[in-house]
PDB file of N, CA and C in Angstrom:
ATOM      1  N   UNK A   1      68.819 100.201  83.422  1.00  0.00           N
ATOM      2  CA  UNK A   1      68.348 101.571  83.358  1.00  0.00           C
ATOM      3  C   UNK A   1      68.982 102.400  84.477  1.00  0.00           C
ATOM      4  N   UNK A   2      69.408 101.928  85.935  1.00  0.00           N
ATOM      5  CA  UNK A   2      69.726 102.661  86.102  1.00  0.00           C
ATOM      6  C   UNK A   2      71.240 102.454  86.432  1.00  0.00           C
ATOM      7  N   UNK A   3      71.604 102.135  85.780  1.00  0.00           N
ATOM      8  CA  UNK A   3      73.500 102.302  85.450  1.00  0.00           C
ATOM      9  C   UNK A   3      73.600 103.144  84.680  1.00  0.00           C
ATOM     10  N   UNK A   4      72.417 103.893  83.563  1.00  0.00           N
ATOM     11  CA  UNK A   4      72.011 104.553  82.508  1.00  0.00           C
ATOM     12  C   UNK A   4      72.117 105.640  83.288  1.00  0.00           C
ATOM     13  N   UNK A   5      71.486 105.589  84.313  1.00  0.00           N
ATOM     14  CA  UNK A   5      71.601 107.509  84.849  1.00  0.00           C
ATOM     15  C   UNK A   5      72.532 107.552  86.125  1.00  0.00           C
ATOM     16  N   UNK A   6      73.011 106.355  86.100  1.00  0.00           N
ATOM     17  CA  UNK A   6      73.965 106.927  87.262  1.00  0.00           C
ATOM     18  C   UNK A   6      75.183 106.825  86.628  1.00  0.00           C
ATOM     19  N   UNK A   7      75.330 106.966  85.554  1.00  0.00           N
ATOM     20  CA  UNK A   7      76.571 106.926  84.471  1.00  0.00           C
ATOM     21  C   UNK A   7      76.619 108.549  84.013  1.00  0.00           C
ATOM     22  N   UNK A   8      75.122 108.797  83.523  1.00  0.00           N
ATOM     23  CA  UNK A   8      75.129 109.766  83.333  1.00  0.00           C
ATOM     24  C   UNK A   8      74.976 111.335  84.706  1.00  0.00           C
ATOM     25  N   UNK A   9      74.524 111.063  85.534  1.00  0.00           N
ATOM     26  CA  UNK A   9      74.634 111.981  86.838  1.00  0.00           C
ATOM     27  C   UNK A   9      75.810 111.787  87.015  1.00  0.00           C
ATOM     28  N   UNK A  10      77.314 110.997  86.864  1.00  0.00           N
ATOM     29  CA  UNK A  10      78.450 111.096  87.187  1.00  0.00           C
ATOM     30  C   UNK A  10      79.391 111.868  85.632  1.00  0.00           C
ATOM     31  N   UNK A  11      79.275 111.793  84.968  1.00  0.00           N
ATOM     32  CA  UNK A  11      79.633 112.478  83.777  1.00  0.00           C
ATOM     33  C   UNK A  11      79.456 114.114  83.959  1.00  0.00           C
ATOM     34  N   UNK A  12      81.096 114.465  84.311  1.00  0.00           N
ATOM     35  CA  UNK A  12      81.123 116.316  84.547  1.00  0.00           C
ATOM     36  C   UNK A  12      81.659 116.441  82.851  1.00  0.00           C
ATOM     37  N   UNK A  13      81.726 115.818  81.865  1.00  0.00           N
ATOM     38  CA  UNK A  13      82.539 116.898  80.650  1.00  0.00           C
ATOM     39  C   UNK A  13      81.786 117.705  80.307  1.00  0.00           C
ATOM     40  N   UNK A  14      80.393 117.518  80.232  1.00  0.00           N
ATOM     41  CA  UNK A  14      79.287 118.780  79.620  1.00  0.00           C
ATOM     42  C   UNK A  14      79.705 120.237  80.819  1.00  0.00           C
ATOM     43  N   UNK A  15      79.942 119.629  81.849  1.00  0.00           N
ATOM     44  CA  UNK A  15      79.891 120.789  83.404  1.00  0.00           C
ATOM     45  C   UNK A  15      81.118 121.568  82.981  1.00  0.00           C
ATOM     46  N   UNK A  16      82.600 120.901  82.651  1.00  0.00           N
ATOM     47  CA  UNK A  16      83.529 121.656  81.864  1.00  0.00           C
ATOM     48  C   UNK A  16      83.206 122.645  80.812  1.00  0.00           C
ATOM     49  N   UNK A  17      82.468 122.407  79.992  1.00  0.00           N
ATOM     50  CA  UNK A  17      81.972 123.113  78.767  1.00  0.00           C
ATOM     51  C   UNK A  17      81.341 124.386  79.126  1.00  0.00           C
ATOM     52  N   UNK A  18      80.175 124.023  79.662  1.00  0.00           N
ATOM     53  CA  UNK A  18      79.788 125.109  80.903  1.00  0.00           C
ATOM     54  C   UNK A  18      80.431 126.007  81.398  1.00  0.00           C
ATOM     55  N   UNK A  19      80.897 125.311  81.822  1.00  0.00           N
ATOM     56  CA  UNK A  19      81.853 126.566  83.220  1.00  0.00           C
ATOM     57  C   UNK A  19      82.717 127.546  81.904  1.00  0.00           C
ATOM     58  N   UNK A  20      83.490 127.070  80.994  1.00  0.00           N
ATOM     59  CA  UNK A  20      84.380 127.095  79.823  1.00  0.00           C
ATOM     60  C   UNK A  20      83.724 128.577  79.231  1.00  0.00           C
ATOM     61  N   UNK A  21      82.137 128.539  78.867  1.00  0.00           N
ATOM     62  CA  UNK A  21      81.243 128.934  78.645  1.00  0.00           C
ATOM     63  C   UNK A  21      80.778 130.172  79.309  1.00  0.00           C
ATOM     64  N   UNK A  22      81.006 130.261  80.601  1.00  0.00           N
ATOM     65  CA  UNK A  22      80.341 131.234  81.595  1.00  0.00           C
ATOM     66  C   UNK A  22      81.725 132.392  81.690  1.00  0.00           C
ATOM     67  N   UNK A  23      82.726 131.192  81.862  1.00  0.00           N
ATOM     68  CA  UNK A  23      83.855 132.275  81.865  1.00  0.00           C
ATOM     69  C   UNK A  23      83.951 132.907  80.717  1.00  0.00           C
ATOM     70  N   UNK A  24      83.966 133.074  79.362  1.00  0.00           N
ATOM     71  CA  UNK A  24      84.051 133.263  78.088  1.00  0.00           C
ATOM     72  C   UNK A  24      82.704 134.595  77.720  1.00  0.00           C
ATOM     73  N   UNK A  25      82.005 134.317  78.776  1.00  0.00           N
ATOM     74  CA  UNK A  25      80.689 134.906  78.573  1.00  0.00           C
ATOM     75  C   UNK A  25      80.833 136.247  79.841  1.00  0.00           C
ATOM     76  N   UNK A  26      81.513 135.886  81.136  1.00  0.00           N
ATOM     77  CA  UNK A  26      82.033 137.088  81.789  1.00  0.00           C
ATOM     78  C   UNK A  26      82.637 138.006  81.175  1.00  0.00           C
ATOM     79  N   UNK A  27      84.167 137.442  80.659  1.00  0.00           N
ATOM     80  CA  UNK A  27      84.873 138.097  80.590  1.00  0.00           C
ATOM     81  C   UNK A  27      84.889 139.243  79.042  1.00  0.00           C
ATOM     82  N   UNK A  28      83.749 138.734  78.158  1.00  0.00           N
ATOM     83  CA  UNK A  28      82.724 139.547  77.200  1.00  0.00           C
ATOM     84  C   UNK A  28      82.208 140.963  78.194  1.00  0.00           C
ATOM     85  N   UNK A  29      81.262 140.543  78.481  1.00  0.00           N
ATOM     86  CA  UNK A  29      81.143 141.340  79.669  1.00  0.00           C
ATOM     87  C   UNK A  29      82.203 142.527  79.922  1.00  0.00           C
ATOM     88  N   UNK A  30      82.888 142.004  80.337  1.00  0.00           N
ATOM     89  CA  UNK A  30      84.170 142.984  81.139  1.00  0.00           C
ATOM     90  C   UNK A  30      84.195 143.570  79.699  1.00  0.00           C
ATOM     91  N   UNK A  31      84.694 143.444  78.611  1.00  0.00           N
ATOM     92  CA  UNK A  31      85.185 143.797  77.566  1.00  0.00           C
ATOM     93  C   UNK A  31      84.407 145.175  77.473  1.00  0.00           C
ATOM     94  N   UNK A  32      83.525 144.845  77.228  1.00  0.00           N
ATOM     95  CA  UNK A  32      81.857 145.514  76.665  1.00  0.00           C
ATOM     96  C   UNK A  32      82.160 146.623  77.279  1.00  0.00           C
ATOM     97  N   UNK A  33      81.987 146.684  78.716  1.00  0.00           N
ATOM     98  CA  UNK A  33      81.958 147.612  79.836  1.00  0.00           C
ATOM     99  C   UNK A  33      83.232 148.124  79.868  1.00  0.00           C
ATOM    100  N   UNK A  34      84.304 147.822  79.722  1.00  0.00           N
ATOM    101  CA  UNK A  34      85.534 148.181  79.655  1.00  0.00           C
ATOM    102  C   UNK A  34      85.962 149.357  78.097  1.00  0.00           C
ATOM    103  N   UNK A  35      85.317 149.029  77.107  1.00  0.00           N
ATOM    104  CA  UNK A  35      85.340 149.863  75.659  1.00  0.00           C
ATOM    105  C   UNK A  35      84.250 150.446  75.863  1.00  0.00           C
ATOM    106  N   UNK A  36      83.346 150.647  75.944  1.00  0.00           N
ATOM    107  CA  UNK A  36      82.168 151.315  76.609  1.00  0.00           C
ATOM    108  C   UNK A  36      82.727 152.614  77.475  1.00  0.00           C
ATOM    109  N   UNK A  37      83.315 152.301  78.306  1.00  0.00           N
ATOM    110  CA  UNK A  37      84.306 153.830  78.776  1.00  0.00           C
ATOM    111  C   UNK A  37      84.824 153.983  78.086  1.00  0.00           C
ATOM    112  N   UNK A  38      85.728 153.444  77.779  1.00  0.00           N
ATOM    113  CA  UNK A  38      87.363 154.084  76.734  1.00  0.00           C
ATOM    114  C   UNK A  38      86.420 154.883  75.686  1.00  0.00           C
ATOM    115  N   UNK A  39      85.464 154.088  74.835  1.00  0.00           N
ATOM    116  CA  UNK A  39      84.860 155.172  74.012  1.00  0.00           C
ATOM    117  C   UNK A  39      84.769 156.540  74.048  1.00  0.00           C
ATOM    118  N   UNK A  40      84.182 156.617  75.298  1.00  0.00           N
ATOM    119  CA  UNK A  40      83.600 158.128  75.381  1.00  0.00           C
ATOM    120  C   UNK A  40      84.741 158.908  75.834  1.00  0.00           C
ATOM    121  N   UNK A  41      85.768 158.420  76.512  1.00  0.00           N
ATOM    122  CA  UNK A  41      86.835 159.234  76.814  1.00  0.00           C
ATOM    123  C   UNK A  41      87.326 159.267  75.230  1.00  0.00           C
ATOM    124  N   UNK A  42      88.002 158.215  74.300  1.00  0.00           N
ATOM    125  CA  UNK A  42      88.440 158.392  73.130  1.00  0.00           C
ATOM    126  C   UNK A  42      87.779 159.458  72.292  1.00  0.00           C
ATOM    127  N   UNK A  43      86.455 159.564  72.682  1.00  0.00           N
ATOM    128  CA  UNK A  43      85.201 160.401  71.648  1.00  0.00           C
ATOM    129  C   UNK A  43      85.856 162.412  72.347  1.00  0.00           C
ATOM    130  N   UNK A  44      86.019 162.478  73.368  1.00  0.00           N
ATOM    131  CA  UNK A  44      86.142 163.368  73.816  1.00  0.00           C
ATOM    132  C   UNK A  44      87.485 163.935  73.703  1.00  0.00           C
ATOM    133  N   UNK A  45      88.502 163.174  73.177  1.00  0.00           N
ATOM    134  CA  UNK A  45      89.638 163.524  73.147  1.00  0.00           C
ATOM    135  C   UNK A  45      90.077 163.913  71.817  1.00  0.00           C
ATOM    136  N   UNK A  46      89.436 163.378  70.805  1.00  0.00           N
ATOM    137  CA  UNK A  46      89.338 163.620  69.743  1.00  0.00           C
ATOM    138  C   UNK A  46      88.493 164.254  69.153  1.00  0.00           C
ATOM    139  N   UNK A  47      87.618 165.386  69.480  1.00  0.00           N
ATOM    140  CA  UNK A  47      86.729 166.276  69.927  1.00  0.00           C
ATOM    141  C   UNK A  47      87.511 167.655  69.794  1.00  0.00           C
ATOM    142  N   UNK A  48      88.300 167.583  71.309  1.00  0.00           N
ATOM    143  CA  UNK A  48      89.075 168.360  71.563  1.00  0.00           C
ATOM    144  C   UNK A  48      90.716 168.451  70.643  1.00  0.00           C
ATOM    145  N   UNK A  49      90.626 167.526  70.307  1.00  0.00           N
ATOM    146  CA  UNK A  49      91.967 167.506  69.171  1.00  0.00           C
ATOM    147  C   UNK A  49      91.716 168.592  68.059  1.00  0.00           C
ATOM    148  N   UNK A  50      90.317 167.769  67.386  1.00  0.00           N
ATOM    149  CA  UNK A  50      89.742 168.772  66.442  1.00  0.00           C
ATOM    150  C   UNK A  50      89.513 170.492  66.759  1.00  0.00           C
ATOM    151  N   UNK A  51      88.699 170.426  67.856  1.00  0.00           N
ATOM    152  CA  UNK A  51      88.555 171.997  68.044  1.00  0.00           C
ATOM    153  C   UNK A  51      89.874 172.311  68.290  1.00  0.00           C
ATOM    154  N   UNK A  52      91.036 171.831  69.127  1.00  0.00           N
ATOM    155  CA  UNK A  52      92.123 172.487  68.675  1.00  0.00           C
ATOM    156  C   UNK A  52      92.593 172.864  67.353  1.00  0.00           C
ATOM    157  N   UNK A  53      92.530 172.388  66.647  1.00  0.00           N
ATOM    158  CA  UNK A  53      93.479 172.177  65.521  1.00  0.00           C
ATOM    159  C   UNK A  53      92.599 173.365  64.609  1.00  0.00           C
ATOM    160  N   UNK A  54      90.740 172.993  64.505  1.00  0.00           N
ATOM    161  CA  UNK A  54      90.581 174.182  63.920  1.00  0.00           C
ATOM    162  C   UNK A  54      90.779 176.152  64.401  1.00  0.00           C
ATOM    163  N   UNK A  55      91.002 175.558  65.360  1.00  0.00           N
ATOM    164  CA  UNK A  55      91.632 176.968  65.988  1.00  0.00           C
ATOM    165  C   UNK A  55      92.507 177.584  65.646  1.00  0.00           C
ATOM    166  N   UNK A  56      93.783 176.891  65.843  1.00  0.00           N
ATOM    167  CA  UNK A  56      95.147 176.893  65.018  1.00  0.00           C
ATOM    168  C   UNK A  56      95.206 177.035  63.818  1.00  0.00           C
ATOM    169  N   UNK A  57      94.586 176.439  62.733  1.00  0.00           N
ATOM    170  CA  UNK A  57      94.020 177.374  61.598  1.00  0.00           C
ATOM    171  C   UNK A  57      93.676 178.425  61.317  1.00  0.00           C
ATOM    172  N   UNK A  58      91.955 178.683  61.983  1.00  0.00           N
ATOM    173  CA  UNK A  58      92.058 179.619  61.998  1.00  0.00           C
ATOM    174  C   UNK A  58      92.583 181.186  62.247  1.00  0.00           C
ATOM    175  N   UNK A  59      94.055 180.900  62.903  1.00  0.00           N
ATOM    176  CA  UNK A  59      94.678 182.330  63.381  1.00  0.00           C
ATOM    177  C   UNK A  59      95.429 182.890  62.478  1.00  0.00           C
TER     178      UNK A  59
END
């Protein structure tokens, strides 16, 4: 029994997976927060595209 858990307290592949896991789960994160700006700048630029353009029409 206990070669059973000291086999298993020495076994890191699950700790790989993990870590594998956390990074994968940061860098989501970053993403999120990263298009999350761009949005609203993209939203605003194309905003202003439009009110240009109906302007220019209208003259």
């Amino acid at each position: 029994m206990k070669t059973l858990f000291a086999r298993f307290a020495k076994d890191e592949s699950g700790a790989t997976a993990i870590e594998y896991g956390l990074i994968a789960a940061l860098i989501a994160v970053a993403l999120i927060t990263v298009l999350g700006t761009m949005s609203d700048e993209l939203e605003a630029t194309f905003t202003r595209v439009q009110t240009d353009l109906a302007t220019a029409n209208a003259q």
